[in-house]
PDB file of N, CA and C in Angstrom:
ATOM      1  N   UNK A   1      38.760 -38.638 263.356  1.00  0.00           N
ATOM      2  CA  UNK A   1      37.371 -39.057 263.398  1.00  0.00           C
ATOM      3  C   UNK A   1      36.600 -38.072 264.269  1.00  0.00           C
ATOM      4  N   UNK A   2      35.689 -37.590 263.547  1.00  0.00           N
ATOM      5  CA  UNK A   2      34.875 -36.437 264.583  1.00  0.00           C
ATOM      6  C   UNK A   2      33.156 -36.646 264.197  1.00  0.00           C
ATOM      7  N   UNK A   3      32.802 -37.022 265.033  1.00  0.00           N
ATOM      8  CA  UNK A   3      31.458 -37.429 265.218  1.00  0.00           C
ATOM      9  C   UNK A   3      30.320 -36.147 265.486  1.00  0.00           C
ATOM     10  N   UNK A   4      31.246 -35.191 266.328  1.00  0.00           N
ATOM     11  CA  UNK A   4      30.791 -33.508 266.256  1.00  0.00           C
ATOM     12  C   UNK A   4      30.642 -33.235 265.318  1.00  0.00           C
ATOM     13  N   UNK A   5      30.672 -33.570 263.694  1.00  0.00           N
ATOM     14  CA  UNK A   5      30.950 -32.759 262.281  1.00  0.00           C
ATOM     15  C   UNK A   5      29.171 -32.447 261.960  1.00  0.00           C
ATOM     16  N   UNK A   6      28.584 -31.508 262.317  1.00  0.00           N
ATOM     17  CA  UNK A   6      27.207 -30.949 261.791  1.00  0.00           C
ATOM     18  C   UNK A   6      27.204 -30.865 260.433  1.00  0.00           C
ATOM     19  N   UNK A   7      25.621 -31.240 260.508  1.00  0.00           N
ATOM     20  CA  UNK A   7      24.934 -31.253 258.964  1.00  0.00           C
ATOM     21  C   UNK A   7      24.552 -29.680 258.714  1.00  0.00           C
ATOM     22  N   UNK A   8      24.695 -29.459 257.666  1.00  0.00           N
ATOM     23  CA  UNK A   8      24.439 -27.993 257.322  1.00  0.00           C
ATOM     24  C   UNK A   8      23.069 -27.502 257.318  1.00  0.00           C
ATOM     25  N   UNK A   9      22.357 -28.511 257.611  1.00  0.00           N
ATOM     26  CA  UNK A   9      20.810 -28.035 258.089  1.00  0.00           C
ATOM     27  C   UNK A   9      20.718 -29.159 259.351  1.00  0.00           C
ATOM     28  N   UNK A  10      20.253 -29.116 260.378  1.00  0.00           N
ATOM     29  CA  UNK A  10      19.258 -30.164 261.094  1.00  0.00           C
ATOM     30  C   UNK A  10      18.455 -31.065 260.694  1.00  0.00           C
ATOM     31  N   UNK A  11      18.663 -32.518 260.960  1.00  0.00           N
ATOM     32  CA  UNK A  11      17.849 -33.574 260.124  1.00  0.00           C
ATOM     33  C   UNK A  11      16.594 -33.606 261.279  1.00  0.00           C
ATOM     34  N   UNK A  12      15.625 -33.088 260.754  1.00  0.00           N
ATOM     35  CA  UNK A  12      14.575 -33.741 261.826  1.00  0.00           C
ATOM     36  C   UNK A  12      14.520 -35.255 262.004  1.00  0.00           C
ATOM     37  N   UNK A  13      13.935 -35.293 262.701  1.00  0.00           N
ATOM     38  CA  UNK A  13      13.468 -37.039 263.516  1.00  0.00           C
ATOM     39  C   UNK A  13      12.308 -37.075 263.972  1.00  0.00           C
ATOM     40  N   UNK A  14      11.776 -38.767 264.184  1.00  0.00           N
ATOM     41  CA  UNK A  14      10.064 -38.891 264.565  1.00  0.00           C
ATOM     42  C   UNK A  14      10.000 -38.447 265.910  1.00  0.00           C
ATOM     43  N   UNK A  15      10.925 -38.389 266.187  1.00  0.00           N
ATOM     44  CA  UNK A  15      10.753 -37.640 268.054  1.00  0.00           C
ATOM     45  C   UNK A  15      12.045 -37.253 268.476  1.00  0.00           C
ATOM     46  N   UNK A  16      11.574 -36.656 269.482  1.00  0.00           N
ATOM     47  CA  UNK A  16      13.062 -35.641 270.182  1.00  0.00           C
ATOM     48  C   UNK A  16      13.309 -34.852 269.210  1.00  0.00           C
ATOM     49  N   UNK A  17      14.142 -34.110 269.484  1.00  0.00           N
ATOM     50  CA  UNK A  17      15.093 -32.700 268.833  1.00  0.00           C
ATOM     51  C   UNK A  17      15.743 -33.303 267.793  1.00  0.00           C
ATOM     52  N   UNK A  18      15.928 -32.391 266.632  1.00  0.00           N
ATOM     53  CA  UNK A  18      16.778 -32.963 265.357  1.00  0.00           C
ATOM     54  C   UNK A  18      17.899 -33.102 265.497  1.00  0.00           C
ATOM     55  N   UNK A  19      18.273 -33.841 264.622  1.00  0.00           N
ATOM     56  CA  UNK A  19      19.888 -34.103 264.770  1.00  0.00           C
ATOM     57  C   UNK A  19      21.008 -32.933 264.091  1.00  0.00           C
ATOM     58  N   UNK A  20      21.323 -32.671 264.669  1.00  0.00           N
ATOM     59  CA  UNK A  20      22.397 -31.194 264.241  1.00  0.00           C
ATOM     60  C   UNK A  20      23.961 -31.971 264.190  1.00  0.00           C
ATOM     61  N   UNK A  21      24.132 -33.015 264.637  1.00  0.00           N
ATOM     62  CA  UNK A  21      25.310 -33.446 264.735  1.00  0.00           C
ATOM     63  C   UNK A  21      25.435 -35.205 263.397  1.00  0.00           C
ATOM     64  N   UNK A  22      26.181 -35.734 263.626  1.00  0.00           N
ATOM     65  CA  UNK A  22      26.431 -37.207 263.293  1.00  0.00           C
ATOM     66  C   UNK A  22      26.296 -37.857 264.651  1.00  0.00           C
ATOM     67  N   UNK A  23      26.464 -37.551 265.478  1.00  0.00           N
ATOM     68  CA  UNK A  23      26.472 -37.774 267.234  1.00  0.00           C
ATOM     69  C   UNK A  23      25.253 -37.813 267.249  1.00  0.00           C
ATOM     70  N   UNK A  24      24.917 -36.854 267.566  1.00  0.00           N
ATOM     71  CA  UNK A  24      22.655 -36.985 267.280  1.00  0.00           C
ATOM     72  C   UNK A  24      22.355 -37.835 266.583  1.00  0.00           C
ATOM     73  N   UNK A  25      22.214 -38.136 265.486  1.00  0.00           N
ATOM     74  CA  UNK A  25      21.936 -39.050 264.157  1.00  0.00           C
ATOM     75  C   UNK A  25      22.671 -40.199 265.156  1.00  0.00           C
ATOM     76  N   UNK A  26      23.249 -40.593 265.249  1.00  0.00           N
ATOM     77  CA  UNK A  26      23.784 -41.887 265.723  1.00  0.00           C
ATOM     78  C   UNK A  26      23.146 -42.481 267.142  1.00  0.00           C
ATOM     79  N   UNK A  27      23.321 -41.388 268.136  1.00  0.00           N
ATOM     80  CA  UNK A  27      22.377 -41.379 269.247  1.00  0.00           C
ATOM     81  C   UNK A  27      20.742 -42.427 269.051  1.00  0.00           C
ATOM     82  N   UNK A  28      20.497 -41.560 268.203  1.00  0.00           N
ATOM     83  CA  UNK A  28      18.614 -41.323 267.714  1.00  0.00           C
ATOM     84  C   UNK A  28      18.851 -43.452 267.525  1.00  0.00           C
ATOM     85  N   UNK A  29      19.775 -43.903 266.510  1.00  0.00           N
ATOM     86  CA  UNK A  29      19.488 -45.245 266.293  1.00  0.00           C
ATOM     87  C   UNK A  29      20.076 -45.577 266.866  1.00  0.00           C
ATOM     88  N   UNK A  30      20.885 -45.442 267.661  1.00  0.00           N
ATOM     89  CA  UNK A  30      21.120 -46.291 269.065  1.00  0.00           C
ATOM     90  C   UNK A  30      19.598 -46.517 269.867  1.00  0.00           C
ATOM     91  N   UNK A  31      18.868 -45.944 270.056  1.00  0.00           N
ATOM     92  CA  UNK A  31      17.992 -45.870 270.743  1.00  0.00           C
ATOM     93  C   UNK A  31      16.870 -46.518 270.330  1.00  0.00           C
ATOM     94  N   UNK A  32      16.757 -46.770 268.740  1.00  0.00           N
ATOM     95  CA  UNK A  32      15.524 -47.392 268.441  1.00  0.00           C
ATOM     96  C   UNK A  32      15.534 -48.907 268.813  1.00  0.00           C
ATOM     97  N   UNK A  33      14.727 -49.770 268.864  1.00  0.00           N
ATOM     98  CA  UNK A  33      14.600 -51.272 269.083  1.00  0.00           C
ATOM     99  C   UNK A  33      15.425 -51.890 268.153  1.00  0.00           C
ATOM    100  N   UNK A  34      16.234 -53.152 268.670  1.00  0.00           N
ATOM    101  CA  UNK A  34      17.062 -53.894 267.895  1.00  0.00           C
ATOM    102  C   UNK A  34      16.516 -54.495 266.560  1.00  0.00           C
ATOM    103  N   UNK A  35      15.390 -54.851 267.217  1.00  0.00           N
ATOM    104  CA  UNK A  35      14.279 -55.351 265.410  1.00  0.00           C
ATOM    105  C   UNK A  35      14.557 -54.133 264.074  1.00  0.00           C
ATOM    106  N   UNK A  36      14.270 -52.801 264.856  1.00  0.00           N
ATOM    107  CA  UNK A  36      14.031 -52.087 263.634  1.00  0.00           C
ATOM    108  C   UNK A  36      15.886 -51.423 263.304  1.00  0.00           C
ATOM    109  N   UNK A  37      16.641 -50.985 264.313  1.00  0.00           N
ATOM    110  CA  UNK A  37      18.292 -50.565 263.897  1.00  0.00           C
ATOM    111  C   UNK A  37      19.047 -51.623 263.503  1.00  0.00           C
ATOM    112  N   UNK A  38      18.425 -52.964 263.524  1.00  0.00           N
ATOM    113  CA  UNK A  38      19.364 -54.320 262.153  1.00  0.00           C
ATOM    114  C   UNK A  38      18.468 -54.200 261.035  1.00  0.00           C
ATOM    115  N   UNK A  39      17.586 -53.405 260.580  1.00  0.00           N
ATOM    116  CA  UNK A  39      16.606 -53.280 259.033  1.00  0.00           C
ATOM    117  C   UNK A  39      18.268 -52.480 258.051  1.00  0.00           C
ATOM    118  N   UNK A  40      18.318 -53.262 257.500  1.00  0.00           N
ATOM    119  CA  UNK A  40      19.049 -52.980 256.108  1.00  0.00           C
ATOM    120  C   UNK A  40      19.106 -51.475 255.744  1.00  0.00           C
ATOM    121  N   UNK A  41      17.601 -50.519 255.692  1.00  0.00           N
ATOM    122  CA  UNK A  41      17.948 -49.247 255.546  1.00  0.00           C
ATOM    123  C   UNK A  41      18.752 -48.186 256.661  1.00  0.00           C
ATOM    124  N   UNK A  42      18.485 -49.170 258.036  1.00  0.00           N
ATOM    125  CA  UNK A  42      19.225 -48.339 259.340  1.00  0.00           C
ATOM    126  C   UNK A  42      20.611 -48.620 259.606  1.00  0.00           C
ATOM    127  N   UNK A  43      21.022 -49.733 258.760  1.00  0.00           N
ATOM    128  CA  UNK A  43      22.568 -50.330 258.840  1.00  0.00           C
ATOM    129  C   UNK A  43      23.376 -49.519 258.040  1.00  0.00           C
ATOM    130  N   UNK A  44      22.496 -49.406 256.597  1.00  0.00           N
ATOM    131  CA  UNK A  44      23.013 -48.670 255.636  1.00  0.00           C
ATOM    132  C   UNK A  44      23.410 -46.956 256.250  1.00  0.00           C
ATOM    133  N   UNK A  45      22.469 -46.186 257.065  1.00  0.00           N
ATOM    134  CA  UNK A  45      22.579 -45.429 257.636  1.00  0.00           C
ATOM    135  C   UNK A  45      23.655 -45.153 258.442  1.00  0.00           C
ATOM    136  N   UNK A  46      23.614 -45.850 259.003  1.00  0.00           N
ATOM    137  CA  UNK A  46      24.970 -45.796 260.281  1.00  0.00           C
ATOM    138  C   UNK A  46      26.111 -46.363 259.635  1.00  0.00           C
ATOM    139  N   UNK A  47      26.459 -47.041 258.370  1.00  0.00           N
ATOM    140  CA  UNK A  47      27.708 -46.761 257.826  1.00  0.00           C
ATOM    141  C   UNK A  47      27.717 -45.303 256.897  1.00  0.00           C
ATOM    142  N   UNK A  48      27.074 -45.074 256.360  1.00  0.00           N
ATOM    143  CA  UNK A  48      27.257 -43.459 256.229  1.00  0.00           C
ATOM    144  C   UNK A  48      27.933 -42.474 257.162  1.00  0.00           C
ATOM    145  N   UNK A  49      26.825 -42.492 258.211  1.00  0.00           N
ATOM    146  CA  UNK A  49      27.594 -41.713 259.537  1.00  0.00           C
ATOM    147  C   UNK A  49      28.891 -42.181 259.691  1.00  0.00           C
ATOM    148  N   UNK A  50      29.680 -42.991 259.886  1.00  0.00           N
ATOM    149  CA  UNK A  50      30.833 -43.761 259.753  1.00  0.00           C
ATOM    150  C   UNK A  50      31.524 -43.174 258.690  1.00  0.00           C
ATOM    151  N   UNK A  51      31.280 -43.329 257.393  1.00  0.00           N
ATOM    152  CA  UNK A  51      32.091 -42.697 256.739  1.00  0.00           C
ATOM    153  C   UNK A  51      32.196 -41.251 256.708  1.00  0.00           C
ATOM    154  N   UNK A  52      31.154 -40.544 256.790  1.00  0.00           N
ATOM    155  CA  UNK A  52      31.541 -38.606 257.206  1.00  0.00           C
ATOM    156  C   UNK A  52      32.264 -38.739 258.131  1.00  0.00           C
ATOM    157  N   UNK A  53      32.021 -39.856 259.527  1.00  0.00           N
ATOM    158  CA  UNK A  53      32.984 -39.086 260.839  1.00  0.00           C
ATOM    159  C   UNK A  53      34.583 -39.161 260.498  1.00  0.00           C
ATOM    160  N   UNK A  54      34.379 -41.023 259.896  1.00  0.00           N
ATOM    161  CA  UNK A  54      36.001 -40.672 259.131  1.00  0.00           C
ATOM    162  C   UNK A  54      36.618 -40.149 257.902  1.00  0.00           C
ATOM    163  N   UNK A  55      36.307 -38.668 257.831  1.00  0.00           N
ATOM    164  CA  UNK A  55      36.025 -38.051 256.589  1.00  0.00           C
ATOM    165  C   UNK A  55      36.594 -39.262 254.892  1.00  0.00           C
ATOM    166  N   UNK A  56      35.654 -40.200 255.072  1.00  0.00           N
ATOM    167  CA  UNK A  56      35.354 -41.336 253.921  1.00  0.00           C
ATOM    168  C   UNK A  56      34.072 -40.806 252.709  1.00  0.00           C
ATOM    169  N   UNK A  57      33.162 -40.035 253.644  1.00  0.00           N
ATOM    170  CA  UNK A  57      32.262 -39.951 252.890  1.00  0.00           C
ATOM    171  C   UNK A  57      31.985 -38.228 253.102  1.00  0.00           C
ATOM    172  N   UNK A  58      30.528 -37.911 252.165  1.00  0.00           N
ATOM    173  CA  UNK A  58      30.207 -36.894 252.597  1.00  0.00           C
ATOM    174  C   UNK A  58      28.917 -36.894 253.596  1.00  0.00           C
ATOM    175  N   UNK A  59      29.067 -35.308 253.892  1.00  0.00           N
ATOM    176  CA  UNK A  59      27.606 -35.450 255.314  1.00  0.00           C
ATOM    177  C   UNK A  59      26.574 -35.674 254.579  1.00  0.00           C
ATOM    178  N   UNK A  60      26.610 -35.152 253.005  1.00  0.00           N
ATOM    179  CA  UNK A  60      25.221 -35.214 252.328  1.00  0.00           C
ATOM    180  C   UNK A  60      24.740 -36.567 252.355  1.00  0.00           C
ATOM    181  N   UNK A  61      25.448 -37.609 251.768  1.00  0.00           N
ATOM    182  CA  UNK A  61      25.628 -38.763 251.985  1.00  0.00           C
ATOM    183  C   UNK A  61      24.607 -39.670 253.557  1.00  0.00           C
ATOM    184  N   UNK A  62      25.282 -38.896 254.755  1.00  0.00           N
ATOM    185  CA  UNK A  62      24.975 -39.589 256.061  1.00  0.00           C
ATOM    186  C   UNK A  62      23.377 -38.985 255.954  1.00  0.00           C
ATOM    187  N   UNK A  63      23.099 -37.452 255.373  1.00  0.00           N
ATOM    188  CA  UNK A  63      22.251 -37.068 255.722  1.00  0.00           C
ATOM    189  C   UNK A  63      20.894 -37.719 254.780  1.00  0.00           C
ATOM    190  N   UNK A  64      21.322 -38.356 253.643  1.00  0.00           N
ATOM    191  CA  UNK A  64      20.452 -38.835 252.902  1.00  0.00           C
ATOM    192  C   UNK A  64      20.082 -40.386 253.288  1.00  0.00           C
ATOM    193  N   UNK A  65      20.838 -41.129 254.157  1.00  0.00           N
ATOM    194  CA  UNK A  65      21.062 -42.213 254.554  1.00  0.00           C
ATOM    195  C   UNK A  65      19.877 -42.269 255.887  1.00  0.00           C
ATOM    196  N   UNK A  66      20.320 -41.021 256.758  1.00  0.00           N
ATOM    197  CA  UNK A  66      19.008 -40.960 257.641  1.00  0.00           C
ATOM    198  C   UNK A  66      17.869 -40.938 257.620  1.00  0.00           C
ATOM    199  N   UNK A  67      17.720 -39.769 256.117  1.00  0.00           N
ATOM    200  CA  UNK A  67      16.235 -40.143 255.827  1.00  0.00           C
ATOM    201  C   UNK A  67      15.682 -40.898 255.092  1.00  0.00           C
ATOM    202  N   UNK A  68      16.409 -41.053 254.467  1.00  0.00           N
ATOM    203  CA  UNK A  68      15.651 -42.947 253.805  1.00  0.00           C
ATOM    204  C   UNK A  68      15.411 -43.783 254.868  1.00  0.00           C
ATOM    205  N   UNK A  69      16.094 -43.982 255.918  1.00  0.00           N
ATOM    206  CA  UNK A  69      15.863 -44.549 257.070  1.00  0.00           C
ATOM    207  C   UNK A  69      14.491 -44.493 257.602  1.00  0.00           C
ATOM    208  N   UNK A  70      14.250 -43.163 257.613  1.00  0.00           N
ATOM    209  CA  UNK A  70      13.170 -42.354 258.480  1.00  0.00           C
ATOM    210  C   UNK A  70      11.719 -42.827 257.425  1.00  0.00           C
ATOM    211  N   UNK A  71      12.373 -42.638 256.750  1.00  0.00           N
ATOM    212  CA  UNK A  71      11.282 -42.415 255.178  1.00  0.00           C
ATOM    213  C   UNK A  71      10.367 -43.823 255.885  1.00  0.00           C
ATOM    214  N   UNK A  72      11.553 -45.100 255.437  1.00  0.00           N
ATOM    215  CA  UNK A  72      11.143 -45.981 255.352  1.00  0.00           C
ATOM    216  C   UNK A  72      10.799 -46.939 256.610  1.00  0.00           C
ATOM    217  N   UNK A  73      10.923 -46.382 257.819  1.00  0.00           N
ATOM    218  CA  UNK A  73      10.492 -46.603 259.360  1.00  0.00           C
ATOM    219  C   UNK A  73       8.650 -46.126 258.983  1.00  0.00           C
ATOM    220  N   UNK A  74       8.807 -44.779 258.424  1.00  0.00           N
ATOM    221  CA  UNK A  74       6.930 -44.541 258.511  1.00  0.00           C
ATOM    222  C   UNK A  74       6.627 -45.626 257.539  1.00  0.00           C
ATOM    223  N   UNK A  75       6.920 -45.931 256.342  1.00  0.00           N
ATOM    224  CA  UNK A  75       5.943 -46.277 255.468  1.00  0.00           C
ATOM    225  C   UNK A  75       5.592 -47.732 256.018  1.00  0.00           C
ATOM    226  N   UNK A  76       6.825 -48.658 256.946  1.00  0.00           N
ATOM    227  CA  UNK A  76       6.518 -49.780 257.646  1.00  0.00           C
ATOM    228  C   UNK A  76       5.183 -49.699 258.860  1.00  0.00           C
ATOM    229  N   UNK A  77       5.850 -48.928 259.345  1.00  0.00           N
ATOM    230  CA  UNK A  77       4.572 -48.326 260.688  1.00  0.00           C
ATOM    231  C   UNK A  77       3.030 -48.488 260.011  1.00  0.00           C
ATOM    232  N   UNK A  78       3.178 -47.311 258.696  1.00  0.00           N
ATOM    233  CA  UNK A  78       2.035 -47.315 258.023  1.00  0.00           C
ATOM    234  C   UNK A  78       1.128 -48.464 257.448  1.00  0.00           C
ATOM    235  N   UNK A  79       2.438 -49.096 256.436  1.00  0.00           N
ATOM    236  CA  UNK A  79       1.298 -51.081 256.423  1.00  0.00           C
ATOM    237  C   UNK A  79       1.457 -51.372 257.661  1.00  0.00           C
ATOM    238  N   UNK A  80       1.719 -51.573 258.883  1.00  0.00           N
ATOM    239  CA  UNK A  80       1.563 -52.624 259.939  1.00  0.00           C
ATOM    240  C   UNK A  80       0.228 -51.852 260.447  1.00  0.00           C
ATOM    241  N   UNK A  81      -0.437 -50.810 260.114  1.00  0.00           N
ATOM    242  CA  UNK A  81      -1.568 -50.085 261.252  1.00  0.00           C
ATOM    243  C   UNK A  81      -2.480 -50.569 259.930  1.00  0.00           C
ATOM    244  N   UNK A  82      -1.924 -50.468 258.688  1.00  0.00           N
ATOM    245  CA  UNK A  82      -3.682 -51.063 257.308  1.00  0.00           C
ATOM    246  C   UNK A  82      -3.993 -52.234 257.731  1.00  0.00           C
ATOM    247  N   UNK A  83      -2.594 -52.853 257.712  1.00  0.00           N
ATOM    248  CA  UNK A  83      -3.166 -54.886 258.130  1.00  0.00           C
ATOM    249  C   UNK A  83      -3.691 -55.203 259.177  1.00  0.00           C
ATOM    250  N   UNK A  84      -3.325 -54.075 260.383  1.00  0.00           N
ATOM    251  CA  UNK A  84      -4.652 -54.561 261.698  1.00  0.00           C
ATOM    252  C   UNK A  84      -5.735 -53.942 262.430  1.00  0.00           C
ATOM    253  N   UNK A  85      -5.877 -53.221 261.106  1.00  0.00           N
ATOM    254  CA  UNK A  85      -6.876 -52.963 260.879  1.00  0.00           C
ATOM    255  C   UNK A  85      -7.723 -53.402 260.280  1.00  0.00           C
ATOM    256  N   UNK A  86      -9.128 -54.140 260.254  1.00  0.00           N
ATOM    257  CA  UNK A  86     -10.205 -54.656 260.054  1.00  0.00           C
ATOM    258  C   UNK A  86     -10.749 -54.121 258.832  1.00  0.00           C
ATOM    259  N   UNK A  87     -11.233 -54.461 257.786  1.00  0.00           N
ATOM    260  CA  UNK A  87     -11.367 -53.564 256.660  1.00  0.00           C
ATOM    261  C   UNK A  87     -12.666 -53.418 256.834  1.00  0.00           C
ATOM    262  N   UNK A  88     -13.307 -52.025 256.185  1.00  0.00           N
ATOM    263  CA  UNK A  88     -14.701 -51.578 256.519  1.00  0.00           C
ATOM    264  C   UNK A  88     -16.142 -52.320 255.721  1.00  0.00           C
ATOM    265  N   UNK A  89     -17.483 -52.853 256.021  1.00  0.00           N
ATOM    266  CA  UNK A  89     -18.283 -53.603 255.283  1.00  0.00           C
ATOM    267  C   UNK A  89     -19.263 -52.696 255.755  1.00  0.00           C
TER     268      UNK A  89
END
């Protein structure tokens, strides 16, 4: 099991330095709030990472898992800032 196993490019992230590792990537959602790292797309994520570290899966795999993650962290952010927001008259 090697958690060191790098993605063949750097996955950027909404903040901090990209993830170059599965260690990074794992780090990054350790860190987000418990509300949003139990959302179904961030669970799904971190069993990916899980399966590359125990070569189960591939990195492409973990790396596509992150950003759907990511994807779908903005587009939430994005409706929660339309709905409180006041609509214009």
């Amino acid at each position: 099991m090697s958690w060191d196993r790098p993605f063949d490019q750097p996955v950027p992230l909404p903040s901090g330095a990209p993830a170059r590792t599965l260690r990074d990537a794992a780090n990054y959602i350790k860190k987000l709030p418990n509300s949003e790292h139990d959302r179904p797309e961030w669970r799904l994520a971190v069993q990916m990472l899980i399966d590359a570290s125990e070569d189960r899966g591939p990195m492409l795999f973990a790396r596509i898992g992150i950003n759907r993650a990511i994807e779908r962290q903005a587009l939430s952010a994005l409706d929660s800032s339309r709905k409180s927001t006041p609509p214009v008259r």
